[in-house]
C-alpha atoms as a PDB file:
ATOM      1  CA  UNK A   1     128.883  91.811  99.162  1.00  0.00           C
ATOM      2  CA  UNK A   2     132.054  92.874  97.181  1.00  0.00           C
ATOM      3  CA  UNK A   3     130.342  96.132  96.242  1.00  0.00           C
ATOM      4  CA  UNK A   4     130.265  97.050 100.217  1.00  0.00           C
ATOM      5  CA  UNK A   5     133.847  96.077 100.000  1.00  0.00           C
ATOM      6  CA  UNK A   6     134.830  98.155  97.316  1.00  0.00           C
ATOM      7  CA  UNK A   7     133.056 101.670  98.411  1.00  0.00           C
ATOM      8  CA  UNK A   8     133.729 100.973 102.176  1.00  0.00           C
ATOM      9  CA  UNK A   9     137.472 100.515 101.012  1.00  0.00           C
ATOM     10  CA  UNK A  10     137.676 103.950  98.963  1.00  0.00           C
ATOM     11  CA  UNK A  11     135.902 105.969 101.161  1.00  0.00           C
ATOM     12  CA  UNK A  12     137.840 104.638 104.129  1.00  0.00           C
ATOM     13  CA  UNK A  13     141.147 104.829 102.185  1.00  0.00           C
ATOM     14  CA  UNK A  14     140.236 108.690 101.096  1.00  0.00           C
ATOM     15  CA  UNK A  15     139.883 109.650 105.080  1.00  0.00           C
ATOM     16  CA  UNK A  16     143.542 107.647 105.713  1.00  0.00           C
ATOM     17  CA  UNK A  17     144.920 109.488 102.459  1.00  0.00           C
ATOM     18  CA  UNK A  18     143.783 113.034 103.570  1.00  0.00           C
ATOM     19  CA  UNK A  19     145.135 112.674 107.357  1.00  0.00           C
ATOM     20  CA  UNK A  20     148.314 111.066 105.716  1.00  0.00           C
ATOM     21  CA  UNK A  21     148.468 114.251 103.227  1.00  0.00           C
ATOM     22  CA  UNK A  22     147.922 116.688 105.921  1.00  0.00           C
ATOM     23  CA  UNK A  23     151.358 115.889 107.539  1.00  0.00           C
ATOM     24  CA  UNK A  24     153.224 117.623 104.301  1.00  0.00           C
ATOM     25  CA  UNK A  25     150.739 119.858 102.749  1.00  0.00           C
ATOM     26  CA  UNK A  26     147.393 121.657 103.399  1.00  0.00           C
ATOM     27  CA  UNK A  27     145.691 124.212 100.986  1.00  0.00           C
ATOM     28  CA  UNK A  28     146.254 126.703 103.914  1.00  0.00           C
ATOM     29  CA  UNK A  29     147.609 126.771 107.587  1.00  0.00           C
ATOM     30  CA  UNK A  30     145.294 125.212 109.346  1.00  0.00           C
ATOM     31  CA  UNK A  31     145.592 127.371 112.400  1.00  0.00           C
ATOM     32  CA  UNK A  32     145.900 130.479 110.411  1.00  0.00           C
ATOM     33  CA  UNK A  33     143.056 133.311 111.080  1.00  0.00           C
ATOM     34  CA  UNK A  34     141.917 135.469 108.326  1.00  0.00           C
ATOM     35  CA  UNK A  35     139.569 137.636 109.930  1.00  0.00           C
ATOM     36  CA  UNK A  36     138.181 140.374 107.089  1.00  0.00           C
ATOM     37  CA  UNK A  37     137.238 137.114 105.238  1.00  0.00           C
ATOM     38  CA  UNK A  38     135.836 134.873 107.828  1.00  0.00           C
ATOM     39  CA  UNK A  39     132.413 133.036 107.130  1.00  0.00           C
ATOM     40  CA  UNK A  40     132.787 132.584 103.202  1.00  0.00           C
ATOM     41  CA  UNK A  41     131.158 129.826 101.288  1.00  0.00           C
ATOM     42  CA  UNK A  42     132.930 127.419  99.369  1.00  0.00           C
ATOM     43  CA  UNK A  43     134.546 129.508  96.085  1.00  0.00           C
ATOM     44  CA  UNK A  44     137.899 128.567  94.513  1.00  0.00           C
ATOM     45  CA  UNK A  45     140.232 130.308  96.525  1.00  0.00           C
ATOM     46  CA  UNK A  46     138.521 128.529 100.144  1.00  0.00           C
ATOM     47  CA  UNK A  47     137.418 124.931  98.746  1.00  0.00           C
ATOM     48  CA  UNK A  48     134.444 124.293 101.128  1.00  0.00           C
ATOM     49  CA  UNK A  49     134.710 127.738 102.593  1.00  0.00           C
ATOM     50  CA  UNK A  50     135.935 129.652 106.016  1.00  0.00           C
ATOM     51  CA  UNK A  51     135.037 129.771 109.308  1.00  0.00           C
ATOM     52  CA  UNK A  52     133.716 132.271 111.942  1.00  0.00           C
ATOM     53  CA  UNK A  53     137.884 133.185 112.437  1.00  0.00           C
ATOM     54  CA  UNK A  54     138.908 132.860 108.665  1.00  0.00           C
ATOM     55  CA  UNK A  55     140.725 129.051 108.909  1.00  0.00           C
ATOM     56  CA  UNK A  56     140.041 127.298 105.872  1.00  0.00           C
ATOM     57  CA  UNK A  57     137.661 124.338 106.526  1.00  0.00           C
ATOM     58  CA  UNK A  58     139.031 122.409 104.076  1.00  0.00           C
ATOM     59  CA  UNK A  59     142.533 122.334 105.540  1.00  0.00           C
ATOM     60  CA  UNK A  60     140.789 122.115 108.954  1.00  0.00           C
ATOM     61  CA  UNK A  61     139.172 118.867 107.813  1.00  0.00           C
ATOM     62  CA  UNK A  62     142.434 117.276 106.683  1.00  0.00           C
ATOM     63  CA  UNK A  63     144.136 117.762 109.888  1.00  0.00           C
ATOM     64  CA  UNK A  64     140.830 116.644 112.085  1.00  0.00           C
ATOM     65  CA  UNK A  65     141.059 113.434 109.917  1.00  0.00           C
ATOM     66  CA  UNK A  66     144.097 112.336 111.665  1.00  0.00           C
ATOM     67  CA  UNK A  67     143.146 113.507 114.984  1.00  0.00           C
ATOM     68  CA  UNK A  68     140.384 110.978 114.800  1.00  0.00           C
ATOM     69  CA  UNK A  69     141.976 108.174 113.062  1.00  0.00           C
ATOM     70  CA  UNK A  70     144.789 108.650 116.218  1.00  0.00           C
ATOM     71  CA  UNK A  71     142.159 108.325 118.931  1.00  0.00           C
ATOM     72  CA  UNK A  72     139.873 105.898 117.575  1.00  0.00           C
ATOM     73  CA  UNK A  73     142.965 103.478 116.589  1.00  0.00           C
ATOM     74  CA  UNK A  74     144.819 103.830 120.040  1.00  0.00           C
ATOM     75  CA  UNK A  75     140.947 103.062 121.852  1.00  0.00           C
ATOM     76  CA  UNK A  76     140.804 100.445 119.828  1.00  0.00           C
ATOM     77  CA  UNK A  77     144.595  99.125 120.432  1.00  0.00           C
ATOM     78  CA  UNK A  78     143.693  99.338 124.229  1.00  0.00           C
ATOM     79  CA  UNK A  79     140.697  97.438 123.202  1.00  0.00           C
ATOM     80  CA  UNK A  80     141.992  94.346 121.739  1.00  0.00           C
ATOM     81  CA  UNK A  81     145.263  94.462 123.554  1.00  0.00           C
ATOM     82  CA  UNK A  82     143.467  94.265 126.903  1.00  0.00           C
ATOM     83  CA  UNK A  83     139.479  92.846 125.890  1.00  0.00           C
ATOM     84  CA  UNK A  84     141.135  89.723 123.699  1.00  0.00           C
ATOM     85  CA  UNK A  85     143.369  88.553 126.383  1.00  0.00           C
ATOM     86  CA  UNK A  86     140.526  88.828 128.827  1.00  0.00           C
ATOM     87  CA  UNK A  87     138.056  87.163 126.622  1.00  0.00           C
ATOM     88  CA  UNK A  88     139.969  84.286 125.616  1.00  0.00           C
ATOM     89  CA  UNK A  89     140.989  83.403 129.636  1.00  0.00           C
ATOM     90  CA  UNK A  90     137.780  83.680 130.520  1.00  0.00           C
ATOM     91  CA  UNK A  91     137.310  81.185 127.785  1.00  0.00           C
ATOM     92  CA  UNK A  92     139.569  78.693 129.151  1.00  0.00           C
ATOM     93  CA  UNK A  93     138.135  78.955 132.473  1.00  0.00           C
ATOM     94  CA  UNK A  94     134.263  79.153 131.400  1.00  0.00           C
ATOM     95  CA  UNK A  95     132.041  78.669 134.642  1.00  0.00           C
ATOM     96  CA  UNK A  96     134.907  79.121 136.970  1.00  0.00           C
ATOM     97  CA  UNK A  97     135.365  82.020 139.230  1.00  0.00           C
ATOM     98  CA  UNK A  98     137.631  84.128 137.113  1.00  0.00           C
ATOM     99  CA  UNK A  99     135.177  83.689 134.404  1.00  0.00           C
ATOM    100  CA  UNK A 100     132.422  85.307 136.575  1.00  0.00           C
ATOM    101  CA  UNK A 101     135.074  88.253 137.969  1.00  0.00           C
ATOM    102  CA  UNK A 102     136.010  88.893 133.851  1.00  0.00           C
ATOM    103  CA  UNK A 103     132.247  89.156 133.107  1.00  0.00           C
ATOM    104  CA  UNK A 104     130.618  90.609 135.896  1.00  0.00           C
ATOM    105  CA  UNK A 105     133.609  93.495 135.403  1.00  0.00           C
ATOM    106  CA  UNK A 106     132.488  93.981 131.703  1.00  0.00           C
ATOM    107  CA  UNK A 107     129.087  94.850 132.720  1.00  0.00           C
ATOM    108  CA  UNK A 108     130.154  97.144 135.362  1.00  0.00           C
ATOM    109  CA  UNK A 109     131.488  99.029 132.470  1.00  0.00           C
ATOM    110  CA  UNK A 110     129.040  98.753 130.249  1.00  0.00           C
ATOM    111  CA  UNK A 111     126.914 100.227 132.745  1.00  0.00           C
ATOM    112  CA  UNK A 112     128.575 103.479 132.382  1.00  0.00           C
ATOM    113  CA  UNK A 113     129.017 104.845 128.336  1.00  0.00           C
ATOM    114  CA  UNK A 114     131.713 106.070 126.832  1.00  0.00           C
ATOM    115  CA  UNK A 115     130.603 109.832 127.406  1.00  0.00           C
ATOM    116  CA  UNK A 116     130.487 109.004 131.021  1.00  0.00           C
ATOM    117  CA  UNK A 117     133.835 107.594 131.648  1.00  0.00           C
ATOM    118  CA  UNK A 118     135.350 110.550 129.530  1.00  0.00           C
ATOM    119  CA  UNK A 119     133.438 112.887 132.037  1.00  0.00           C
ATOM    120  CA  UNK A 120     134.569 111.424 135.432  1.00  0.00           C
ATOM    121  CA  UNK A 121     138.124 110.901 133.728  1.00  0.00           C
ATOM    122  CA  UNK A 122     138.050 114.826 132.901  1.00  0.00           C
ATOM    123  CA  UNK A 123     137.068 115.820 135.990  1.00  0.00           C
ATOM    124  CA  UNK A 124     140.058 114.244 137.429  1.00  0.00           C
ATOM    125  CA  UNK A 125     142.421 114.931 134.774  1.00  0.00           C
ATOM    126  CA  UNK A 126     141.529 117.706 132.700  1.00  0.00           C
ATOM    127  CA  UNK A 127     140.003 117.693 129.061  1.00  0.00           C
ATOM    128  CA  UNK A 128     142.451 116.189 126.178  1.00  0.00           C
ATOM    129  CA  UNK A 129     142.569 113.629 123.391  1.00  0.00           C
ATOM    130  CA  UNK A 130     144.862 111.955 125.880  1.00  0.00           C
ATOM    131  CA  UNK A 131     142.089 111.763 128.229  1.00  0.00           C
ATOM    132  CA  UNK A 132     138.934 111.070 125.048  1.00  0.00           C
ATOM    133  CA  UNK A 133     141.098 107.856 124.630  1.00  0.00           C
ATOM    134  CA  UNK A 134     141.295 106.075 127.303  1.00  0.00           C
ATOM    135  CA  UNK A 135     137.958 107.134 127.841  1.00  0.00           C
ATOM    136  CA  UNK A 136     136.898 105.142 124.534  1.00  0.00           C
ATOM    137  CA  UNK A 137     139.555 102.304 124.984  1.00  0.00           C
ATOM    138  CA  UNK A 138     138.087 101.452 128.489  1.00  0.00           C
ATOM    139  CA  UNK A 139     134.410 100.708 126.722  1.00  0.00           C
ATOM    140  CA  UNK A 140     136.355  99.134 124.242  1.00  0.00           C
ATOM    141  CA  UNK A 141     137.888  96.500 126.497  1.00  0.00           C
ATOM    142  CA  UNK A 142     134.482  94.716 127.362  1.00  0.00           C
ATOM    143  CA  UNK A 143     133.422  94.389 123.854  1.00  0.00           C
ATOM    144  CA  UNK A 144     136.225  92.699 122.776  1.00  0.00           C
ATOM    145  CA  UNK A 145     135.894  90.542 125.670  1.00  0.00           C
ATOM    146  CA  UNK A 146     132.697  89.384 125.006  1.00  0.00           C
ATOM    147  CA  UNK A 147     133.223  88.949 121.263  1.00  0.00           C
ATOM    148  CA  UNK A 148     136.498  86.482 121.990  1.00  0.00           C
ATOM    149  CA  UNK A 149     134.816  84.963 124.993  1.00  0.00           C
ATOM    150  CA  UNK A 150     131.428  84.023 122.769  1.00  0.00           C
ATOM    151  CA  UNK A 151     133.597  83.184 119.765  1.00  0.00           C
ATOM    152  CA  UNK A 152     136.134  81.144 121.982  1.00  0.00           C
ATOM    153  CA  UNK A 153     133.166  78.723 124.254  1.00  0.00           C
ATOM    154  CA  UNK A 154     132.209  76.938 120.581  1.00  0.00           C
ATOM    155  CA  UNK A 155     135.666  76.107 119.915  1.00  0.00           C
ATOM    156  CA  UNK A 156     136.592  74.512 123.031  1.00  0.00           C
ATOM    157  CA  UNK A 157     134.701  72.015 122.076  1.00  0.00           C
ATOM    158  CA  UNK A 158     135.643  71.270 118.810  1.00  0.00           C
ATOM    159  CA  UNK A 159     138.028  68.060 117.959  1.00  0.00           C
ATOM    160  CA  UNK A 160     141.123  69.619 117.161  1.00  0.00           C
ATOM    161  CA  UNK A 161     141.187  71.313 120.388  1.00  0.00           C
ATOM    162  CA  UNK A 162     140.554  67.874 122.504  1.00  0.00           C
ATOM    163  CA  UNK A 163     143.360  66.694 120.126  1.00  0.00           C
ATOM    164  CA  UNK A 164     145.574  69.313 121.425  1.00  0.00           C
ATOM    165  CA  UNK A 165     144.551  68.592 124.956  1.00  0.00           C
ATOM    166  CA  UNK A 166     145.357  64.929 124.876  1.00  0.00           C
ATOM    167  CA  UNK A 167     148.995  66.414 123.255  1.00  0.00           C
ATOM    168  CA  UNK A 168     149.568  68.440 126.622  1.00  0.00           C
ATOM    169  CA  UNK A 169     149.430  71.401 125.934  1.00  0.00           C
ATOM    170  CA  UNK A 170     148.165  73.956 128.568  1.00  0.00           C
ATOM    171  CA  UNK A 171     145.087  76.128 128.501  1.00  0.00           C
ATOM    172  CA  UNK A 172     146.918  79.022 127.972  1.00  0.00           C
ATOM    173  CA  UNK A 173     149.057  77.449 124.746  1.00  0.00           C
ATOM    174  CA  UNK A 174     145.790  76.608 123.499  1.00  0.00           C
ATOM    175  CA  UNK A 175     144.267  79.823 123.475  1.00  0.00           C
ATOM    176  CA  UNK A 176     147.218  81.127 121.645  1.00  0.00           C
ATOM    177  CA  UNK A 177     148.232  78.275 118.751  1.00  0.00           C
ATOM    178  CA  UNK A 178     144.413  77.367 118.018  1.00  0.00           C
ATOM    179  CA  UNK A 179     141.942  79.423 119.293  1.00  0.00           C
ATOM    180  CA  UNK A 180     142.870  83.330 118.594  1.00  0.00           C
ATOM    181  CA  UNK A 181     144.062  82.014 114.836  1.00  0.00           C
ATOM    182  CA  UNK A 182     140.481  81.115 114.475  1.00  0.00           C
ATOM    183  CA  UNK A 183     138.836  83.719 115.824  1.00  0.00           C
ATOM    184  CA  UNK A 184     140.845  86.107 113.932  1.00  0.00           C
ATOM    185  CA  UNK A 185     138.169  87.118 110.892  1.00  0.00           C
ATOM    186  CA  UNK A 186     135.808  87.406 113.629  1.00  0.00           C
ATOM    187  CA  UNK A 187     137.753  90.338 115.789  1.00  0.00           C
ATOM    188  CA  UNK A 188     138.831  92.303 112.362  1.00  0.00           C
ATOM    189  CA  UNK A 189     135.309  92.802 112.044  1.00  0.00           C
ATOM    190  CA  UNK A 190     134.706  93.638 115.342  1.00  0.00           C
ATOM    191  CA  UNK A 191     137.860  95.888 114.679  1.00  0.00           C
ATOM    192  CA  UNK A 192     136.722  97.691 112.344  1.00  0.00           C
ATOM    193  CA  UNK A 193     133.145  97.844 113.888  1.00  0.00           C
ATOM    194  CA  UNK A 194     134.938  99.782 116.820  1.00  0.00           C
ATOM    195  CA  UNK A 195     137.068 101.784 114.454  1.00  0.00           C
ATOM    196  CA  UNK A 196     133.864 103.891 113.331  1.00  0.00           C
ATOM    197  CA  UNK A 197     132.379 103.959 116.704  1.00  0.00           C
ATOM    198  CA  UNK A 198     135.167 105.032 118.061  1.00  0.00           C
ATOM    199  CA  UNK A 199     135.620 108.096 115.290  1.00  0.00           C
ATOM    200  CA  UNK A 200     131.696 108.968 116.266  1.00  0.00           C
ATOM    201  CA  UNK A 201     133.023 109.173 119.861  1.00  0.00           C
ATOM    202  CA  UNK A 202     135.876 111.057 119.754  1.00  0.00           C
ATOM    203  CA  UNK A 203     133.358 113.399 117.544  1.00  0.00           C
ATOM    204  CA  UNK A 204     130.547 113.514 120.241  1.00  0.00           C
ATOM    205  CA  UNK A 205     133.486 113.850 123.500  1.00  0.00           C
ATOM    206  CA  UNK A 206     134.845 117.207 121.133  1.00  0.00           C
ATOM    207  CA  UNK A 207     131.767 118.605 120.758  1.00  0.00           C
ATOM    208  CA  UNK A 208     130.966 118.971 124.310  1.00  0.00           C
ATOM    209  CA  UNK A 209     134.789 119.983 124.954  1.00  0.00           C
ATOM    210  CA  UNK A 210     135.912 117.113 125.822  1.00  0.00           C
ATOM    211  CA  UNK A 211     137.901 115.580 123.595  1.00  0.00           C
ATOM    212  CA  UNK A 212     141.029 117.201 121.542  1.00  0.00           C
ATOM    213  CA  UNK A 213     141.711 120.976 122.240  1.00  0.00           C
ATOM    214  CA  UNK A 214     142.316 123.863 120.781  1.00  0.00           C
ATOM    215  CA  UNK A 215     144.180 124.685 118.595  1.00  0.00           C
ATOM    216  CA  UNK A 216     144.051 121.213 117.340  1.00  0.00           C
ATOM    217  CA  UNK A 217     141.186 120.625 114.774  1.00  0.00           C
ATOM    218  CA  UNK A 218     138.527 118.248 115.470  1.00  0.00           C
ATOM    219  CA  UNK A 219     135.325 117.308 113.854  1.00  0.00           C
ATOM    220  CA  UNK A 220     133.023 117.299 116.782  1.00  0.00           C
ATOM    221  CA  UNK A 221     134.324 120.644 118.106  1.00  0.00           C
ATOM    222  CA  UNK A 222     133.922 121.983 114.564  1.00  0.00           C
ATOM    223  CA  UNK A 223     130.234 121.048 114.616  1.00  0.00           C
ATOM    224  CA  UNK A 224     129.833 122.516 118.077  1.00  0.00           C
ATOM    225  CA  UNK A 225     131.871 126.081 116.539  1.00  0.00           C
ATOM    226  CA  UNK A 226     129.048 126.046 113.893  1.00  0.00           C
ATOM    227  CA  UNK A 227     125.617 125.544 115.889  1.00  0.00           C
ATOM    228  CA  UNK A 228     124.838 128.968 116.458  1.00  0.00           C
ATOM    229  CA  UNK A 229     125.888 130.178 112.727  1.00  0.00           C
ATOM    230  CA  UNK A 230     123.873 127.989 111.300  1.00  0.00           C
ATOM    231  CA  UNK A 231     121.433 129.900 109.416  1.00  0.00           C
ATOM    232  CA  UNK A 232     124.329 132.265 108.384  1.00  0.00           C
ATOM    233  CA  UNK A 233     126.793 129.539 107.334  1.00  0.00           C
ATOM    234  CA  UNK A 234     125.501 126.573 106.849  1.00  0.00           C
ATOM    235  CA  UNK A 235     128.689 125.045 105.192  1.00  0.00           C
ATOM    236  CA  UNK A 236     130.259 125.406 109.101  1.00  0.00           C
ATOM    237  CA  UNK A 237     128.267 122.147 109.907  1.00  0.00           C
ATOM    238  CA  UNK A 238     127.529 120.663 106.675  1.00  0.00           C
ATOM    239  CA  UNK A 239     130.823 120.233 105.876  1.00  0.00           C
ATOM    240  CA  UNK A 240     132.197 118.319 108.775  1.00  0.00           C
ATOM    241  CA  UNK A 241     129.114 116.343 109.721  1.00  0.00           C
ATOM    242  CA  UNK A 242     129.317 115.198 105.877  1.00  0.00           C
ATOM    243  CA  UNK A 243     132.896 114.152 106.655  1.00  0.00           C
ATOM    244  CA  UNK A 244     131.967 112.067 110.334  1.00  0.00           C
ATOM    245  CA  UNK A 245     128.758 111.062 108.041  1.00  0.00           C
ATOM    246  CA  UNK A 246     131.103 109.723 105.332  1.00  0.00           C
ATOM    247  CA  UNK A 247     133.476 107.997 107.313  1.00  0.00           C
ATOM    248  CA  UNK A 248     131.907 106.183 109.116  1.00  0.00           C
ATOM    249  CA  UNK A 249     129.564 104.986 106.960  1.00  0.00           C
ATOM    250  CA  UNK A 250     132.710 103.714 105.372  1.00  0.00           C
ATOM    251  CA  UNK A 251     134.002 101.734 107.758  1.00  0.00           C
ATOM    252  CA  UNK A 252     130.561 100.114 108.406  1.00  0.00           C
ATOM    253  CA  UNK A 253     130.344  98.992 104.865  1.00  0.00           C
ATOM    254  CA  UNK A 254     133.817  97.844 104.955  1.00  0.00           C
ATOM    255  CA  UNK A 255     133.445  95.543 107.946  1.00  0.00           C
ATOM    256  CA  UNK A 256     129.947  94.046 106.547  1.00  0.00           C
ATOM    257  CA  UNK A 257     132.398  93.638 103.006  1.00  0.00           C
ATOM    258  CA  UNK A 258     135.183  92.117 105.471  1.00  0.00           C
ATOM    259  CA  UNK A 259     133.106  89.941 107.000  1.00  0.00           C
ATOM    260  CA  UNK A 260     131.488  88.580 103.403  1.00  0.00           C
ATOM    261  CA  UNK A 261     134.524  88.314 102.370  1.00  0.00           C
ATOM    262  CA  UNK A 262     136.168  86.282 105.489  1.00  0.00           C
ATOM    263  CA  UNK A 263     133.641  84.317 106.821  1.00  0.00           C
ATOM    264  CA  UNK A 264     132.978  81.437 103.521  1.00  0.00           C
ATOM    265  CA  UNK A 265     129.682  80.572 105.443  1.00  0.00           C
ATOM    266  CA  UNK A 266     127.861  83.762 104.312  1.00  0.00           C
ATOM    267  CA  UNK A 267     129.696  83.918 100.803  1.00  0.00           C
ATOM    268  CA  UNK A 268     128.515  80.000 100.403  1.00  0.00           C
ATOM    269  CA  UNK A 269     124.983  81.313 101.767  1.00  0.00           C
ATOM    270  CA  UNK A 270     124.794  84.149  99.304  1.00  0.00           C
ATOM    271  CA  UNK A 271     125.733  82.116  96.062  1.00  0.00           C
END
């Protein structure tokens, strides 16, 4: 529905506008410790209060905004730069051999979540958002794969593409001129799908240390700072679970509004 649209848009567009904002201005530094008056609730001079070391939350929220818009849109990049190519030659070759390596690959990694992967990869590499990202781009690859190989087989079929066949042109062409233009509404979604999945990741990989480090904010590790102050200040983890909460809820109602909106068989459907 356009109302999904519309709110999934805003709130979407306000997490974008405060991680674009944070680049030339922030209420306070967001690295700055203020230790005499650490732990305040939200008041006028702290907008949704301090933490245990004084940092405004507020400005700490800003800046964690584009630490997870960075990760989840590079895991996604490595997603659809590597799953789509993937998906659609395993298209092309469907029952072949290379279609059985491209699969039978995908579910070796989908045997082994996200959280996983970041684990082994930190154990080898050390802890980073360097590290949370490939992590998440990795379990993005086989998703994308799937989604272009399932939204590719139907098409193969279809006239235009015997049309294009009896024209000459190669597999590969194919895949390129006719079948990724029409499998493009289908892989926003799945885009943007990803987009808040991958935000919930890089949340969950910070909060159990490994994802970005300090002194660079991040929502997970924000949430993980605040578990044992809890019952002394709750605004700690209110505040940026409310954000992760808010986000991606976002994102989900965009891509159901995005796919409304770009698929005319569900817009015929609900008329």
């Amino acid at each position: 529905m356009r109302r999904n649209l519309i709110i999934g848009g805003a709130l979407s567009a306000l997490m974008v506008l405060a991680a674009l904002v944070s680049f030339v201005w922030t209420p306070f530094e967001h690295t700055a410790m203020d230790i005499p008056n650490k732990l305040q609730s939200p008041n006028f001079t702290h907008w949704l209060g301090t933490d245990h070391f004084g940092r405004d939350i507020f400005s700490m929220i800003m800046v964690g905004a584009r630490t997870s818009i960075a990760v989840a849109v590079v895991a996604v990049g490595i997603g659809v730069g590597l799953g789509v190519p993937l998906g659609l030659w395993a298209a092309a070759r469907q029952g072949g051999w290379v279609d059985e390596v491209i699969m039978r690959g995908n579910d070796l990694i989908f045997a082994f979540p996200s959280l996983v992967i970041a684990i082994l990869i930190t154990a080898i590499f050390g802890a980073g958002a360097v590290n949370a990202i490939i992590a998440i781009g990795i379990f993005n690859i086989p998703v994308f794969a799937r989604v272009t190989r399932g939204g590719a087989l139907p098409l193969w079929a279809r006239e235009f593409i015997l049309a294009a066949r009896v024209a000459g042109k190669g597999a590969a062409r194919i895949s390129v001129e006719h079948i990724l233009p029409n499998l493009a509404n289908l892989l926003i979604v799945q885009a943007t799908i990803q987009f808040s999945l991958g935000i919930l990741a890089e949340a969950a990989l910070s909060y159990v240390g490994l994802g970005a480090q300090p002194p660079t904010p991040s929502w997970g590790r924000m949430l993980a700072d605040a578990q044992t102050l809890v019952s002394i200040a709750p605004h700690m983890a209110l505040v940026p679970g409310f954000a992760i909460i808010l986000t991606v809820l976002g994102l989900n109602l965009l891509g159901d509004g995005l796919r409304d909106a770009l698929d005319p068989r569900l817009r015929v459907a609900r008329t």
